[in-house]
N, C-alpha and C. Protein backbone atom coordinates (compact mmCIF):
# COMPACT_ATOMS: atom_id res chain seq x y z
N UNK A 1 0.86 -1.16 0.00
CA UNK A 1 0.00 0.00 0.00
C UNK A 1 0.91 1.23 0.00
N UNK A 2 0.47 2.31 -1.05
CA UNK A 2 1.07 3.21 -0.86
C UNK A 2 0.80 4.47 -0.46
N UNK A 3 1.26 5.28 0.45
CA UNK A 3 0.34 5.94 1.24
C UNK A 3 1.14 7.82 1.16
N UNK A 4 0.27 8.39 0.66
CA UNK A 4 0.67 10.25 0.74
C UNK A 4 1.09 10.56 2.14
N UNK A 5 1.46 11.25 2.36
CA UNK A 5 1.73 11.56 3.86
C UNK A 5 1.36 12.88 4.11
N UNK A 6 -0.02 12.65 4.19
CA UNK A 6 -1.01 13.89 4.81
C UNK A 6 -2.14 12.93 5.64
N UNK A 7 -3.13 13.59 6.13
CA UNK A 7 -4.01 12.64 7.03
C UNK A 7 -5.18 12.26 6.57
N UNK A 8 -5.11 12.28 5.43
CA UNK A 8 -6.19 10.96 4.35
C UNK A 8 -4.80 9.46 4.07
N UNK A 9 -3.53 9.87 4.27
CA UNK A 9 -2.91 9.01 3.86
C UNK A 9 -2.77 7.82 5.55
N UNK A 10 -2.23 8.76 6.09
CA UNK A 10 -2.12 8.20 7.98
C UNK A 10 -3.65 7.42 7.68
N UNK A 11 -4.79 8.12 7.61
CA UNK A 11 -5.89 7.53 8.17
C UNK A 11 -6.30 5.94 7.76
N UNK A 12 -6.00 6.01 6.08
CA UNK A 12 -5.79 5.39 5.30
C UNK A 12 -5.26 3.66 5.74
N UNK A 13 -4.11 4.33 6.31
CA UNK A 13 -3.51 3.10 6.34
C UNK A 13 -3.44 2.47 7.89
N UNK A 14 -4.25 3.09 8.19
CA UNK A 14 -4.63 2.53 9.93
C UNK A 14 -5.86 1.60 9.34
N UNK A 15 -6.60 2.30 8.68
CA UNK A 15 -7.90 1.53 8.37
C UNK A 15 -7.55 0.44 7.54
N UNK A 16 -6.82 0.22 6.73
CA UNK A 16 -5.86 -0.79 6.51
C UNK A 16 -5.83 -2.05 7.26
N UNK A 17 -5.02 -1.46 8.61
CA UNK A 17 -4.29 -2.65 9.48
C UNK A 17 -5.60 -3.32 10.17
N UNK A 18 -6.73 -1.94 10.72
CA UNK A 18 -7.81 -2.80 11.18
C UNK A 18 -8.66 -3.57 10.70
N UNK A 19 -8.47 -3.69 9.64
CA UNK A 19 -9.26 -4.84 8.46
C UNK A 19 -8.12 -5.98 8.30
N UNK A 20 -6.79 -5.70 8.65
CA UNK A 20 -6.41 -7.02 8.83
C UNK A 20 -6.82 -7.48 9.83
N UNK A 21 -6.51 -7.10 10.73
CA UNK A 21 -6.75 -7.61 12.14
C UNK A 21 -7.95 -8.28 12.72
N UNK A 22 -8.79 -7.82 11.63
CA UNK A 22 -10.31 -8.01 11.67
C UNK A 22 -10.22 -9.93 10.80
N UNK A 23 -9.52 -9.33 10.17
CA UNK A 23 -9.66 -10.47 8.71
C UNK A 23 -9.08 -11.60 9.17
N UNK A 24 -8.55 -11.38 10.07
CA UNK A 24 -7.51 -12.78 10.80
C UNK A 24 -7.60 -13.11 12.16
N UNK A 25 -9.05 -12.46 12.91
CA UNK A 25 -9.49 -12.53 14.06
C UNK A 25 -8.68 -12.66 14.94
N UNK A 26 -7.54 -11.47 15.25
CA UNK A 26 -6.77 -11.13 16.01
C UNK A 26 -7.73 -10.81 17.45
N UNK A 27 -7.09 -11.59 18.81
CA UNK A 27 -7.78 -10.94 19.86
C UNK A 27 -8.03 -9.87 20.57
N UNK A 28 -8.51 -8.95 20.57
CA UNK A 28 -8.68 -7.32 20.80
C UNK A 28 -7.68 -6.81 21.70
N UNK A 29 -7.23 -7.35 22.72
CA UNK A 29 -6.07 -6.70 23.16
C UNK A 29 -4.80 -7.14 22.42
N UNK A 30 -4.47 -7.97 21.82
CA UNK A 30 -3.25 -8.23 20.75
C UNK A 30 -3.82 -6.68 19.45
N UNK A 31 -4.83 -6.98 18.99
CA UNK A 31 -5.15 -6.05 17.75
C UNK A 31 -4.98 -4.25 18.62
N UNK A 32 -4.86 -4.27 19.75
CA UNK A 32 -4.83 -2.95 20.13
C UNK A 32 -3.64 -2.79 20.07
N UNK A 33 -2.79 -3.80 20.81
CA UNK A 33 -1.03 -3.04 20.56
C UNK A 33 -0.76 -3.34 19.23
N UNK A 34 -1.17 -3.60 18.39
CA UNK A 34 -0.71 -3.93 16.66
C UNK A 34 -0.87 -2.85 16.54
N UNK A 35 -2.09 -2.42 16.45
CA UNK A 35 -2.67 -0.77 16.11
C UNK A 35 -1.19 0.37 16.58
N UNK A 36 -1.30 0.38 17.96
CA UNK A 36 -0.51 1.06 18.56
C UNK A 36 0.75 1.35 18.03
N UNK A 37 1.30 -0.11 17.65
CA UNK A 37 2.53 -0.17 17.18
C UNK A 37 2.83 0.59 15.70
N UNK A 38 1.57 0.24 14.75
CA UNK A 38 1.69 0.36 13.61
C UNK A 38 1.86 1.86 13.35
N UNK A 39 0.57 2.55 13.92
CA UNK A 39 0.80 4.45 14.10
C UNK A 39 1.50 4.81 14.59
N UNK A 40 2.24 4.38 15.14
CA UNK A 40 3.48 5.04 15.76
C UNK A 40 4.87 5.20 14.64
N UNK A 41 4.61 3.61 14.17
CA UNK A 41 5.90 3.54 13.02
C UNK A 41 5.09 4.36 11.70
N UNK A 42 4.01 4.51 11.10
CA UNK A 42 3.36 5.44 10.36
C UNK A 42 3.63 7.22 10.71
N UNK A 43 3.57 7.10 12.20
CA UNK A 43 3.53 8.69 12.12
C UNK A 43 5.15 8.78 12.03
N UNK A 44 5.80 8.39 12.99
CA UNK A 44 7.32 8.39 12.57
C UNK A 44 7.86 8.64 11.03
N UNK A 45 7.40 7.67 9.90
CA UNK A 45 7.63 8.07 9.23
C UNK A 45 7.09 9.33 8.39
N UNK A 46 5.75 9.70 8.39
CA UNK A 46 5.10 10.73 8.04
C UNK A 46 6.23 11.94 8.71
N UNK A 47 6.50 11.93 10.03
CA UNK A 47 7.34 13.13 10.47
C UNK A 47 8.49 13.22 9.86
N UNK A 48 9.33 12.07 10.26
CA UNK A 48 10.20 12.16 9.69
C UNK A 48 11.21 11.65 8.38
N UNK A 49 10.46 10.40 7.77
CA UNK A 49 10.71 10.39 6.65
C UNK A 49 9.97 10.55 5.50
N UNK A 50 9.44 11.96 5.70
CA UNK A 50 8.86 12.34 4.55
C UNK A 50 9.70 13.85 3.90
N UNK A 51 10.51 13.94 3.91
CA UNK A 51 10.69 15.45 3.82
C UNK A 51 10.32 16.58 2.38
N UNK A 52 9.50 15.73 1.63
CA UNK A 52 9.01 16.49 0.57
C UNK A 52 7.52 15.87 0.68
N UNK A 53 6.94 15.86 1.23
CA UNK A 53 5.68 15.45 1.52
C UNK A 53 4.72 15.31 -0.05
N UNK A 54 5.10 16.36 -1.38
CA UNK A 54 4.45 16.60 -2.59
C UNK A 54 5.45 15.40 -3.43
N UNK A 55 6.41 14.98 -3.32
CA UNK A 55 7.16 13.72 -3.87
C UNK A 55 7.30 12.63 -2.83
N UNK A 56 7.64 12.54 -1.47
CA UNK A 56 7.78 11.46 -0.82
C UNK A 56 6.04 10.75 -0.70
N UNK A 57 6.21 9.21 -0.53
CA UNK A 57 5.40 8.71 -0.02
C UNK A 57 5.82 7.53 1.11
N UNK A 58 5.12 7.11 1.70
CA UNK A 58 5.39 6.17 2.75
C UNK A 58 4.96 4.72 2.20
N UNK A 59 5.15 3.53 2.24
CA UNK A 59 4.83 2.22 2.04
C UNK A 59 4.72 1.45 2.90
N UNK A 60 3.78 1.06 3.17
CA UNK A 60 3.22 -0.01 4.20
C UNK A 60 2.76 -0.90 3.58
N UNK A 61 3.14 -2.35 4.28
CA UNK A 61 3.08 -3.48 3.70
C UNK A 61 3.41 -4.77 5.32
N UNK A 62 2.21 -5.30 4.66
CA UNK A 62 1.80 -6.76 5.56
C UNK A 62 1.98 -7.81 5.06
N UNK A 63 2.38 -9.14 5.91
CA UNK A 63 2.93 -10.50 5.88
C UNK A 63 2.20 -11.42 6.78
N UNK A 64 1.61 -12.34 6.73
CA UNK A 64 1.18 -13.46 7.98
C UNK A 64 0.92 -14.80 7.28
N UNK A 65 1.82 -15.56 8.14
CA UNK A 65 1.52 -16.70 8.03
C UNK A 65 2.21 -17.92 9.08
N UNK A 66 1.52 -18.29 9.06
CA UNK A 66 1.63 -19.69 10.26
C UNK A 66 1.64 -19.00 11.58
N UNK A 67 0.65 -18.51 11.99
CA UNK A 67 0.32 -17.50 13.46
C UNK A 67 1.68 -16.21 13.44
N UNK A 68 2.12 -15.93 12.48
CA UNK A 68 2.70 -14.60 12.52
C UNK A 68 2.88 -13.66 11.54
N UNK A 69 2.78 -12.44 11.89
CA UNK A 69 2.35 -11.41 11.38
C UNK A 69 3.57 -10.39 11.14
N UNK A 70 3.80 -10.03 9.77
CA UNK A 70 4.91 -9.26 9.70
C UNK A 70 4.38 -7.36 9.26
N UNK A 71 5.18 -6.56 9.47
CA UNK A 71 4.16 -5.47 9.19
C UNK A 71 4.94 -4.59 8.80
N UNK A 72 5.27 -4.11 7.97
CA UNK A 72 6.11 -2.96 7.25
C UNK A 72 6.40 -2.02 7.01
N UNK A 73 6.89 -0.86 7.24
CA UNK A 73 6.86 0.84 7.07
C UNK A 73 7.79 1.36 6.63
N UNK A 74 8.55 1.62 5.40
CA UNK A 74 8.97 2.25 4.86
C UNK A 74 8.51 3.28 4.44
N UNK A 75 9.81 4.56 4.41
CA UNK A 75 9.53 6.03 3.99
C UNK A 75 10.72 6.28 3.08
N UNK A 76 10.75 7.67 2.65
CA UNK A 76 11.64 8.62 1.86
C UNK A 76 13.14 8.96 2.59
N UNK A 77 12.95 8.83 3.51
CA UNK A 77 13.49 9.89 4.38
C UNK A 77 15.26 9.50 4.71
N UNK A 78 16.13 9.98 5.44
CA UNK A 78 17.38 10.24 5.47
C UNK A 78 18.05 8.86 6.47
N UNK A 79 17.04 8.70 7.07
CA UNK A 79 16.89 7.35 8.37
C UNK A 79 17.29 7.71 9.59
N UNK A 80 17.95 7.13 10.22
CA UNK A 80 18.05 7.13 11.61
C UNK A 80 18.83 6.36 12.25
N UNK A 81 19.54 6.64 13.74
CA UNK A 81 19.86 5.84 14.21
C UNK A 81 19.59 5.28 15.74
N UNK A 82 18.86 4.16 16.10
CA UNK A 82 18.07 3.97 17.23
C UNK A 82 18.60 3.24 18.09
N UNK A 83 18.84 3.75 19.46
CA UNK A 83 19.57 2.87 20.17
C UNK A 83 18.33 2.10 21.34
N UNK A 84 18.58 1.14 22.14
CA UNK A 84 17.50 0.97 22.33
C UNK A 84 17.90 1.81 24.01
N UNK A 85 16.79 2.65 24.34
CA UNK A 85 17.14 3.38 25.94
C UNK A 85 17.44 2.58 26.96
N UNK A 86 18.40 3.24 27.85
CA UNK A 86 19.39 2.22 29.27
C UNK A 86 17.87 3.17 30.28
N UNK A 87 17.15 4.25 30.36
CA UNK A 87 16.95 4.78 31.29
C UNK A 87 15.26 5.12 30.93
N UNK A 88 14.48 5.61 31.83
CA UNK A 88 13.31 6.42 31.87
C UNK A 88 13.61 7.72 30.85
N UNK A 89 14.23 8.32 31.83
CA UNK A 89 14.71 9.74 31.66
C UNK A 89 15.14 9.85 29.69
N UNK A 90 16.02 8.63 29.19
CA UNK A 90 16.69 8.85 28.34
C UNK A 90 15.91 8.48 27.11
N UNK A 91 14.95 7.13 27.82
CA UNK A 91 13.53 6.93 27.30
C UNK A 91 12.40 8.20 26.26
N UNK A 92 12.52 9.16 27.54
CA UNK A 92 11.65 10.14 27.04
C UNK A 92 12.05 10.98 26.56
N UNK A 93 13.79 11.18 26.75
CA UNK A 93 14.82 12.18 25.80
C UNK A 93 14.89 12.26 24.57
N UNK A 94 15.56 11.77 24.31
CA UNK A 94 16.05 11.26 22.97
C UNK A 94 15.53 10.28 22.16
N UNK A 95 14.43 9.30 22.30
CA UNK A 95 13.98 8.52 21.36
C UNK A 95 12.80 9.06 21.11
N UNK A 96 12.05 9.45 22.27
CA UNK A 96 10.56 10.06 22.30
C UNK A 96 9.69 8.31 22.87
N UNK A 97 8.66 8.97 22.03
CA UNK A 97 8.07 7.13 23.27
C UNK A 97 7.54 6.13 21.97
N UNK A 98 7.65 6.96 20.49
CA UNK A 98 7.24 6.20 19.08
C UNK A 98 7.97 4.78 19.79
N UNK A 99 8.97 4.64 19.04
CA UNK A 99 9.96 3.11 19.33
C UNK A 99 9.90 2.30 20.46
N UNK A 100 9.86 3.07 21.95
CA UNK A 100 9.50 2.07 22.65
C UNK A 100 8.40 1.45 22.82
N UNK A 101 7.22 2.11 22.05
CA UNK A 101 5.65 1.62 22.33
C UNK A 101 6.07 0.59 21.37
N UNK A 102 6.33 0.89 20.56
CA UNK A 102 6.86 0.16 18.68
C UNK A 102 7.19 -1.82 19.65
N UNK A 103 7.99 -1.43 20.59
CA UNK A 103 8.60 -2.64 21.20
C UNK A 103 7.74 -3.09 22.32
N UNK A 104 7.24 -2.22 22.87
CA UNK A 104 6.67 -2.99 23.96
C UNK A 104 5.19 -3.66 23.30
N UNK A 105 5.05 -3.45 21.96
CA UNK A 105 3.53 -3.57 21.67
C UNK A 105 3.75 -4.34 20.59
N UNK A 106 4.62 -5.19 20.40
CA UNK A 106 5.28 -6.43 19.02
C UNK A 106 6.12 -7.13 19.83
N UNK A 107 6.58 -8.40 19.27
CA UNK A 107 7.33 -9.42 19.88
C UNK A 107 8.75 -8.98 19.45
N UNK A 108 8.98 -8.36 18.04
CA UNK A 108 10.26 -7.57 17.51
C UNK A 108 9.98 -6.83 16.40
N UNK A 109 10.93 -5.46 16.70
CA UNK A 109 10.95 -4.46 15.93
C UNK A 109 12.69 -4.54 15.18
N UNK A 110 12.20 -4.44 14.11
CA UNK A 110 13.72 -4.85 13.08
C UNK A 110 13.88 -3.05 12.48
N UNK A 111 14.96 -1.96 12.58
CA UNK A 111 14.92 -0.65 12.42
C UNK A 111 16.01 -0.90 11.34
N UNK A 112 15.99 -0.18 10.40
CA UNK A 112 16.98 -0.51 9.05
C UNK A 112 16.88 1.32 8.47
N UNK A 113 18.29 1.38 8.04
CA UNK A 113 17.88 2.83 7.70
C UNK A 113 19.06 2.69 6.26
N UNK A 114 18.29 2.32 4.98
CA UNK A 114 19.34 2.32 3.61
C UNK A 114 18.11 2.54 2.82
N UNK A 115 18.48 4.08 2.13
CA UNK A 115 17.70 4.73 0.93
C UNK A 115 16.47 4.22 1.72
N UNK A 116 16.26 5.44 2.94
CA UNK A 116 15.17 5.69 3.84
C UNK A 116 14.84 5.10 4.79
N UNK A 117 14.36 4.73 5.50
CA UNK A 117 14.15 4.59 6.73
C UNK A 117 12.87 3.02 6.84
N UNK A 118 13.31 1.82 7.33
CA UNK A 118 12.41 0.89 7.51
C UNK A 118 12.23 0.18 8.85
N UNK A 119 10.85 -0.07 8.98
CA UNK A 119 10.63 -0.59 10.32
C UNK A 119 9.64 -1.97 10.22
N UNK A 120 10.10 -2.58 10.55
CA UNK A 120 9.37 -4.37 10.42
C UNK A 120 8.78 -4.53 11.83
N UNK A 121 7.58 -4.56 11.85
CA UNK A 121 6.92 -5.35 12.95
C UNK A 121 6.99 -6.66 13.21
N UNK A 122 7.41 -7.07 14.39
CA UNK A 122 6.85 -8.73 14.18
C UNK A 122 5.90 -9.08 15.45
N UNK A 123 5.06 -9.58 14.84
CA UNK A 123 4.28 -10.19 15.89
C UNK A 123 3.32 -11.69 16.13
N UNK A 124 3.69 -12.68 16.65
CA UNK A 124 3.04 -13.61 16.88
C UNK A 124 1.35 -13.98 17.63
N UNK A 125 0.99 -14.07 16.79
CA UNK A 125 -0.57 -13.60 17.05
C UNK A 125 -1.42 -14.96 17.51
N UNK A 126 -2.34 -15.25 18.20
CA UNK A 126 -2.73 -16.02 18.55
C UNK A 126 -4.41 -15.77 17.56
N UNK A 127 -4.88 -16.54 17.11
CA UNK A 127 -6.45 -16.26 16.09
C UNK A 127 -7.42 -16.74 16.79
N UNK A 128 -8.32 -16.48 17.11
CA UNK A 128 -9.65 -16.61 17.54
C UNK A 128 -10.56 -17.52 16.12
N UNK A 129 -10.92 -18.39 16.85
CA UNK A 129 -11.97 -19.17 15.67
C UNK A 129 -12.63 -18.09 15.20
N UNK A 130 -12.57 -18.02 13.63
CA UNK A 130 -13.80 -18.09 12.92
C UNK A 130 -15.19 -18.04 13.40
N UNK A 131 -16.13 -17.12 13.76
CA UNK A 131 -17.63 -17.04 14.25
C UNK A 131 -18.44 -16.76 12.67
């Protein structure tokens, strides 16, 4: 999916993830930190790897199979470099709280920064039967 980075594009691609989540009867508190996770790595890149917002776009892209779920966010942008925080304090300094929600709300976050900036969700999902 390829997504503008204005807020028909953000909105876009949230509504996206909740139709996966829907589609693969993810359990509502698993589908809430997916969510969580996913806008966070969406707005991240909207902020910051978009820097021509009228030429950049963002790409989001999903994977699942055999109870796991891969989730994708690539942007335009210059990238980054993410360490993971030793502290609270350094927590809320310098990373901001995008990345650690990113981690505390997926089983692993894979951060790659070559010709722009990429972020892989992973998450092992447990499915609810079919109703």
């Amino acid at each position: 999916m390829v997504l503008r980075p204005d807020s028909r594009g953000l909105y876009a691609a949230r509504e996206q993830i909740r139709s996966v989540v829907r589609r693969l009867c993810i359990p509502p508190d698993e589908a809430d930190c997916l969510l969580i996770a996913v806008g966070e790595a969406i707005s991240n890149a909207y902020r910051h790897g978009t820097p021509d917002p009228t030429t950049n776009v963002i790409r989001l892209s999903w994977r699942h199979d055999m109870g796991n779920l891969r989730i994708t966010v690539k942007d335009s942008g210059s990238g980054f470099h993410a360490k993971q925080p030793s502290c609270a304090s350094e927590r809320l300094g310098s990373l901001g709280l995008g990345i650690g929600l990113m981690r505390a709300c997926t089983d692993n976050v894979h951060l790659s920064s070559n010709n722009g900036a990429r972020v892989v969700l992973h998450k092992r999902v447990k499915l609810l039967p079919e109703q």
